[in-house]
N, C-alpha and C. Protein backbone atom coordinates (compact mmCIF):
# COMPACT_ATOMS: atom_id res chain seq x y z
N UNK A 1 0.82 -1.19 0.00
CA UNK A 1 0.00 0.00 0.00
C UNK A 1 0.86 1.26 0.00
N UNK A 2 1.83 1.30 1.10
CA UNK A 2 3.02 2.31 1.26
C UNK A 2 3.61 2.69 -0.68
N UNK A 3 3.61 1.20 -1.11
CA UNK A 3 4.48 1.54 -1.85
C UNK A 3 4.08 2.74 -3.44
N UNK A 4 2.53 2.29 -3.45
CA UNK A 4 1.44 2.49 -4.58
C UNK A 4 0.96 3.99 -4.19
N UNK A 5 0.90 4.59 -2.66
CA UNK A 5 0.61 5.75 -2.74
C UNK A 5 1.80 6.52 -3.03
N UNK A 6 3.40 6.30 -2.65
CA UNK A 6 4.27 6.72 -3.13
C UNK A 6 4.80 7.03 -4.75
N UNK A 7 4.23 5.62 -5.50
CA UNK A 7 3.97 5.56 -6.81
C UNK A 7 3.18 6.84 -7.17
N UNK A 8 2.09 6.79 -6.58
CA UNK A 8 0.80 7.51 -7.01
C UNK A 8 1.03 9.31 -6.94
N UNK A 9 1.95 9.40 -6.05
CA UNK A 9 2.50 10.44 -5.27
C UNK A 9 3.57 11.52 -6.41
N UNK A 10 4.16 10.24 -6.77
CA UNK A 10 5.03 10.94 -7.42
C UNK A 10 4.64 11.16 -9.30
N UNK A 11 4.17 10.62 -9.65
CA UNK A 11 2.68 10.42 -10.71
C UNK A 11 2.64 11.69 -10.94
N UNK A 12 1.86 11.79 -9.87
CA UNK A 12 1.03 13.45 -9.64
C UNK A 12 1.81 14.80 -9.59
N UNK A 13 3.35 14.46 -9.10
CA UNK A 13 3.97 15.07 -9.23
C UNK A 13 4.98 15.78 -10.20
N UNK A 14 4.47 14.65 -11.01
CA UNK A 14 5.08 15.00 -12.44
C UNK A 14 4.53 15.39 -13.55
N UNK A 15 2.90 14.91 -13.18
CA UNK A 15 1.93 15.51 -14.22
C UNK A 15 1.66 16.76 -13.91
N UNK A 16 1.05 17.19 -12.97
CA UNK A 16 0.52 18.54 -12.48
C UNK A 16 1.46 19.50 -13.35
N UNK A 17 2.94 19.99 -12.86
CA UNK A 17 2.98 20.86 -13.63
C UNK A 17 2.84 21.04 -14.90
N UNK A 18 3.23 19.95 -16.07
CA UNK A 18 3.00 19.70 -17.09
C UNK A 18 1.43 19.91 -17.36
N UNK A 19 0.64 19.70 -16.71
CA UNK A 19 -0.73 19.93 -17.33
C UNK A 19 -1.23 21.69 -17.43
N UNK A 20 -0.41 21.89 -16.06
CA UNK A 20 -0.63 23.65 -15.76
C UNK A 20 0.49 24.07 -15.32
N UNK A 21 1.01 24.11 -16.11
CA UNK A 21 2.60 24.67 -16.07
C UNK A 21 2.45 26.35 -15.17
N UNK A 22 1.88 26.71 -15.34
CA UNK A 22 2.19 28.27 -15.06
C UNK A 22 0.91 28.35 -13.41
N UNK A 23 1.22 27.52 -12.73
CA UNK A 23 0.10 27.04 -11.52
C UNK A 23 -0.16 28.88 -10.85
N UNK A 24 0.56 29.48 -10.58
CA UNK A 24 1.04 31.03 -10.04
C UNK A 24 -0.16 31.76 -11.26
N UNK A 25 -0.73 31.30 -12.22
CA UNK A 25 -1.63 31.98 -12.84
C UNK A 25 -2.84 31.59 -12.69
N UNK A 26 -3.50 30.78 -12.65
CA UNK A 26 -4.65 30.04 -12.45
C UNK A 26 -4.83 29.36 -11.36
N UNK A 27 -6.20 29.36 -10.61
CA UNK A 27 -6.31 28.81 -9.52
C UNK A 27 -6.47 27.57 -9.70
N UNK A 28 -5.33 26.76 -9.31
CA UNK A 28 -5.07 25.70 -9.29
C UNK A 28 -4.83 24.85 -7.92
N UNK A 29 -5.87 23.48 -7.33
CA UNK A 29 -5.58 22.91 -6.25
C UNK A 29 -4.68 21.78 -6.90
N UNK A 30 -3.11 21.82 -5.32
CA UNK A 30 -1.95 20.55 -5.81
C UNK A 30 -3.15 19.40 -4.80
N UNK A 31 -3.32 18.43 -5.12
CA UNK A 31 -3.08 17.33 -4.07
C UNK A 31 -1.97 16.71 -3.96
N UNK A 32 -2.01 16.15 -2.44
CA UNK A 32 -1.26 15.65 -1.72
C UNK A 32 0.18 16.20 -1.19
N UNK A 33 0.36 17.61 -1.26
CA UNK A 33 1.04 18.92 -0.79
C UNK A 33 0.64 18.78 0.75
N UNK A 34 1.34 18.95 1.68
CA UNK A 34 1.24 19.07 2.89
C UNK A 34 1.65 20.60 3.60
N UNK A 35 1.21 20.54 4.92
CA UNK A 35 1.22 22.17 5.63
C UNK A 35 2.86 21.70 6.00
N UNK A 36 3.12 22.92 6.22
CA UNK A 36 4.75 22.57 6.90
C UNK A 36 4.59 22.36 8.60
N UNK A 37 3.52 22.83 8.85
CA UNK A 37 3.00 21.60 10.04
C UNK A 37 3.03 19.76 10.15
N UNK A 38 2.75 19.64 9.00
CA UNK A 38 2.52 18.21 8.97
C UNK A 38 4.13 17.84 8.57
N UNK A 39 4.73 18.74 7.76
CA UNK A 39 6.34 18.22 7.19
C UNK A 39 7.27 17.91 8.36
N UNK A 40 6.73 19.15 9.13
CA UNK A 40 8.16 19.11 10.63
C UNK A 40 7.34 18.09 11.51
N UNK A 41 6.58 17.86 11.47
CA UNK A 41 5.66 16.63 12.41
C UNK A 41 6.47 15.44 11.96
N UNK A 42 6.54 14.85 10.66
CA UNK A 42 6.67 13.69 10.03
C UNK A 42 8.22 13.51 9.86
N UNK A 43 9.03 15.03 9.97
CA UNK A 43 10.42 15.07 9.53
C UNK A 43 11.10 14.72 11.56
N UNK A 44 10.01 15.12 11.96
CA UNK A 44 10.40 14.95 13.72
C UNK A 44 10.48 13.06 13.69
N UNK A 45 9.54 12.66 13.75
CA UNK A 45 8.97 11.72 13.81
C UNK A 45 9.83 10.58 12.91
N UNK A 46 10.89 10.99 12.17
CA UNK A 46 11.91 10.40 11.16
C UNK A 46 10.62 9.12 10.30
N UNK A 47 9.25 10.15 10.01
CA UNK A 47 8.50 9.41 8.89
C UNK A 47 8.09 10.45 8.05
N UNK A 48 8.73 11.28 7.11
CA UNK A 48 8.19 12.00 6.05
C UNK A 48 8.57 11.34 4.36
N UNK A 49 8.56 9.97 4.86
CA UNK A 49 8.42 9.48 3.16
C UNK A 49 7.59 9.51 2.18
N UNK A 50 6.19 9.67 2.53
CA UNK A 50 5.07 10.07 1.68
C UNK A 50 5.42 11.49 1.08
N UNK A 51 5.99 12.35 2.02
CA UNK A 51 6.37 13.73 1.68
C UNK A 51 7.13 13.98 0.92
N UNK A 52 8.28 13.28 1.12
CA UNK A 52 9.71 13.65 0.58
C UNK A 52 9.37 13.15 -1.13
N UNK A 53 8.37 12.03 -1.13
CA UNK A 53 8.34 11.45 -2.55
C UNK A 53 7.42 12.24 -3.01
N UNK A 54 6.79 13.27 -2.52
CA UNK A 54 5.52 13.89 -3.62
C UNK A 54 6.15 14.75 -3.86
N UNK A 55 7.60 15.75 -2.79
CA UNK A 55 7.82 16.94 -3.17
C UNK A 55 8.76 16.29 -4.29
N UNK A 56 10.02 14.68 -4.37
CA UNK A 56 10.63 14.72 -5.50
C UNK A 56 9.73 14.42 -6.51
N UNK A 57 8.64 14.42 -6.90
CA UNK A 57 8.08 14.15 -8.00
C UNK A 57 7.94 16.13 -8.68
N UNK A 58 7.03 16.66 -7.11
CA UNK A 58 6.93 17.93 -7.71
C UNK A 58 8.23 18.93 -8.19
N UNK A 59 9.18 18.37 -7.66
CA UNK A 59 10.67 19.32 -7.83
C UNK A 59 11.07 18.66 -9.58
N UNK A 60 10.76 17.49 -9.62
CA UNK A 60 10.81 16.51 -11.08
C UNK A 60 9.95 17.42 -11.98
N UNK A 61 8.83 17.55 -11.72
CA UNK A 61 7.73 18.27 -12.86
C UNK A 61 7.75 19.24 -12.98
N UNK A 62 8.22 20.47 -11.76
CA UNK A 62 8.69 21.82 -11.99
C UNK A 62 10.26 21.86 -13.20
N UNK A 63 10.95 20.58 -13.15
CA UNK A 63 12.26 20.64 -13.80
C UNK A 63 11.59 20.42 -15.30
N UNK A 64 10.50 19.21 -15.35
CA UNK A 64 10.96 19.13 -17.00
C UNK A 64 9.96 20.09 -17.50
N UNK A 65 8.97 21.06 -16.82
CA UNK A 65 7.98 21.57 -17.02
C UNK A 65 8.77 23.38 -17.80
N UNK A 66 10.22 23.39 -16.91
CA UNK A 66 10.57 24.58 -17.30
C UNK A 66 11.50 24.12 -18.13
N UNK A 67 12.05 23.14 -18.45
CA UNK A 67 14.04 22.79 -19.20
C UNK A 67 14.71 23.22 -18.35
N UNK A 68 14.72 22.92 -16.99
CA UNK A 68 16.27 22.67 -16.23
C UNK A 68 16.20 21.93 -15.11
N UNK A 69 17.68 21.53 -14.96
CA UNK A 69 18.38 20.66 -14.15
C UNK A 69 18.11 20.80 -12.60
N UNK A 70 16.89 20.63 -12.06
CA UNK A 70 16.57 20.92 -10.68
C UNK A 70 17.80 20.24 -9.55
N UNK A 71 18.23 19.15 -10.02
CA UNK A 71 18.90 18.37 -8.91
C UNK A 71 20.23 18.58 -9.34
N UNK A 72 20.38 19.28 -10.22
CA UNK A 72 21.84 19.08 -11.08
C UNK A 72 22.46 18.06 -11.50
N UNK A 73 23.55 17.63 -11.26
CA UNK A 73 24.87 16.64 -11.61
C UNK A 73 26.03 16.59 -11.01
N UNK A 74 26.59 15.63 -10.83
CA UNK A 74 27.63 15.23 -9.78
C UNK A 74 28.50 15.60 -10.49
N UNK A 75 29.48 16.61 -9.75
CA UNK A 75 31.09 17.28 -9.51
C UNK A 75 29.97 18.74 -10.15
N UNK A 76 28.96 19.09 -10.77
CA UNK A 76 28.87 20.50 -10.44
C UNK A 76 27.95 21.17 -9.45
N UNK A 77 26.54 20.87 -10.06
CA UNK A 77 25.61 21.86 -8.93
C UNK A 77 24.52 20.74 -8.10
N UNK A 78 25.57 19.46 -7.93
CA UNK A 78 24.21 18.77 -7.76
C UNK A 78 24.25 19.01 -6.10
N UNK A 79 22.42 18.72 -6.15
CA UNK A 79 21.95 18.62 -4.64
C UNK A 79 21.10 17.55 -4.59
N UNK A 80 22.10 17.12 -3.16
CA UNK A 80 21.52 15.63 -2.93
C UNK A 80 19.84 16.42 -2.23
N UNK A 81 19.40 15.17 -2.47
CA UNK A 81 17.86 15.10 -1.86
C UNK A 81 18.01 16.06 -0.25
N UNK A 82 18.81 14.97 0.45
CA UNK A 82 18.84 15.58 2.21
C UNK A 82 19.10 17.00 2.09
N UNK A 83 19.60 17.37 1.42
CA UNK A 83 20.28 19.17 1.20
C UNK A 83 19.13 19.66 1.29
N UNK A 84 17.87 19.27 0.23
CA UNK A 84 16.67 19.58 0.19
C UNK A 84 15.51 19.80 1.00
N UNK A 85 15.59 18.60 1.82
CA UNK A 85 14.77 18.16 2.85
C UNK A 85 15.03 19.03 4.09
N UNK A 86 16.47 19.66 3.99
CA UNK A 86 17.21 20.24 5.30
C UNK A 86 16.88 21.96 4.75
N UNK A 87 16.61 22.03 3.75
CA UNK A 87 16.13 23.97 3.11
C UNK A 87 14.41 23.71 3.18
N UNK A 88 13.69 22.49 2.97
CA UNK A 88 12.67 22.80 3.72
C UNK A 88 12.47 22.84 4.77
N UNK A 89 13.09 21.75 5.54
CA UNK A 89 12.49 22.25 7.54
C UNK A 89 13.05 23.57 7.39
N UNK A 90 14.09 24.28 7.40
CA UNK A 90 14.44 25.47 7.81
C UNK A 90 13.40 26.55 7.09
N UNK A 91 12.52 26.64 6.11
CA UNK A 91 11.78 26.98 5.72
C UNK A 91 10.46 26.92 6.60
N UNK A 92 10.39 25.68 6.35
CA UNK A 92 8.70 25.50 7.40
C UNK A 92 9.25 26.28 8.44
N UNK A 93 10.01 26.11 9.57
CA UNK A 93 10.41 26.64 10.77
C UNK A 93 10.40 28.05 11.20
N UNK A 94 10.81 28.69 9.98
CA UNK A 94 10.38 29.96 9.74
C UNK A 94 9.06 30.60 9.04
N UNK A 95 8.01 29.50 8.83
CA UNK A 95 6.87 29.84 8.19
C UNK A 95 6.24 28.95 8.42
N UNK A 96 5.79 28.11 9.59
CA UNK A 96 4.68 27.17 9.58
C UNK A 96 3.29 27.35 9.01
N UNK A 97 3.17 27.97 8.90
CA UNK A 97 1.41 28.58 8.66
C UNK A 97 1.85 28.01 6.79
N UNK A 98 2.68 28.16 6.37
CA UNK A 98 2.66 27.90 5.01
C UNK A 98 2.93 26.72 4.55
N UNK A 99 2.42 26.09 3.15
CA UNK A 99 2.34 24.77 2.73
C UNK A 99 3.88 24.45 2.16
N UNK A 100 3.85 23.29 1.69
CA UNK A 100 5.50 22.71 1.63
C UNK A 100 5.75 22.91 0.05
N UNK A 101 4.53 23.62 -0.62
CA UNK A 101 4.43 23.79 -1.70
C UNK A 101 5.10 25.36 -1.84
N UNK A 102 5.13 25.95 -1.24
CA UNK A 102 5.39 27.61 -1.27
C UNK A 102 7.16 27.20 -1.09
N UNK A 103 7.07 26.54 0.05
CA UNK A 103 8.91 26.14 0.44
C UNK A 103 9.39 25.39 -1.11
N UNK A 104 8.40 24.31 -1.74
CA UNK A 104 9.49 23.85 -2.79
C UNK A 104 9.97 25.00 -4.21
N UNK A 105 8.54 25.58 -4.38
CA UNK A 105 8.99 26.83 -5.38
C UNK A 105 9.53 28.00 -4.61
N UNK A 106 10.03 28.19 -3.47
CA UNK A 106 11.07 29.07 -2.89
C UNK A 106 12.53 28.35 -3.51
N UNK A 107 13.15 27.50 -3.13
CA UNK A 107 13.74 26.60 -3.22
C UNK A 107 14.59 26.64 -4.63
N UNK A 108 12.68 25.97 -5.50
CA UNK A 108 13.55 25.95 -7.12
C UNK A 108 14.08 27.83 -7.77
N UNK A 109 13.14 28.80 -7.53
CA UNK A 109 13.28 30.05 -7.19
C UNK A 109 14.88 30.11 -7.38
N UNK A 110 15.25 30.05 -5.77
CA UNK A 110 16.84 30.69 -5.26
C UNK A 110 17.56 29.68 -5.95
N UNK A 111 17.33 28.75 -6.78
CA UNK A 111 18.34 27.63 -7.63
C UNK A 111 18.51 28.23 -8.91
N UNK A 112 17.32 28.70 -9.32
CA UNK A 112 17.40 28.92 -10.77
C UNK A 112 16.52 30.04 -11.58
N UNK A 113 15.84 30.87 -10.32
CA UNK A 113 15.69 32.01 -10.68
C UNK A 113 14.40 32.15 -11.01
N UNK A 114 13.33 33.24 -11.35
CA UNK A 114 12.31 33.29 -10.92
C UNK A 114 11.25 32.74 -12.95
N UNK A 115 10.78 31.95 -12.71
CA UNK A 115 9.82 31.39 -14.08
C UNK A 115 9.44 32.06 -14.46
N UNK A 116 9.51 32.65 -16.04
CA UNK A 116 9.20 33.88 -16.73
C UNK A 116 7.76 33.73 -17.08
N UNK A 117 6.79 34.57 -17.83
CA UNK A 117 5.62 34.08 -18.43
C UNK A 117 5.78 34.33 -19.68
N UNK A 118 7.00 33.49 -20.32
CA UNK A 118 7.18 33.62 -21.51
C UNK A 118 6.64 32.45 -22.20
N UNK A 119 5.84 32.41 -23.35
CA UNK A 119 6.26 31.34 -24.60
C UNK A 119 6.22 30.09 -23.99
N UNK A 120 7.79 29.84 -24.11
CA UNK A 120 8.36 28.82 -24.24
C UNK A 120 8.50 28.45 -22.11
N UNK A 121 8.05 29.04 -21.60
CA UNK A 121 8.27 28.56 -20.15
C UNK A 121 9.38 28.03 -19.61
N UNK A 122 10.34 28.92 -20.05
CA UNK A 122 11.58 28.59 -19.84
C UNK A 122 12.22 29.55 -18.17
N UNK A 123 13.14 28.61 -17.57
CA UNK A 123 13.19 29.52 -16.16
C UNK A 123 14.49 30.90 -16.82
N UNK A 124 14.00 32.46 -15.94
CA UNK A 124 14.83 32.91 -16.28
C UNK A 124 15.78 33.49 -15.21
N UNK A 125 16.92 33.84 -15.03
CA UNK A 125 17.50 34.45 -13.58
C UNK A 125 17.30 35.77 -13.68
């Protein structure tokens, strides 16, 4: 069961932006996005695997949704997952009231600069 909502999790995470790429324009509900209440609960609790796999799906669909390298590549800009997981708690921590969805496009944001509303939906710095 664990394994199929994780499946399912990350699915969603890869379609969504691709279906509505430009989410910041249209009112658009994510499922299965959590409060950063529930992230530092589950990240306390050393159980945020449901989490960690919806945000890598959504950090996945924000990447191929714009053309770039969200996680990078090893010997230049890569960031391991935990790097990730460790800029959201410090995020939630400073913003509980906000969803883990605001922390992951903060995140891709300060990586690669703010998503133009151009055309081609390409990220620009």
């Amino acid at each position: 069961m664990k394994r199929s909502a994780i499946a399912y999790a990350l699915l969603v995470g890869l379609l969504v932006p691709l279906i509505a790429p430009s989410a910041g324009a249209a009112d658009i509900a994510l499922r299965g996005a959590q409060s950063c209440i529930v992230w530092a609960k589950a990240r306390a609790q050393n159980d945020a695997r449901y989490e960690m796999a919806w945000l890598t799906g959504y950090f996945s669909g924000l990447a191929m949704g714009t053309d770039v390298n969200f996680w990078g590549t090893k010997g230049r800009d890569l960031l391991e997952s935990e790097a990730a997981w460790k800029w959201i708690d410090r995020y939630c921590a400073k913003k509980p009231k906000k969803n883990v969805i605001h922390a992951a496009e903060q995140l891709f944001v300060e990586r690669y600069g703010v998503v133009s509303n151009s055309p081609n939906g390409k990220v620009t710095k």
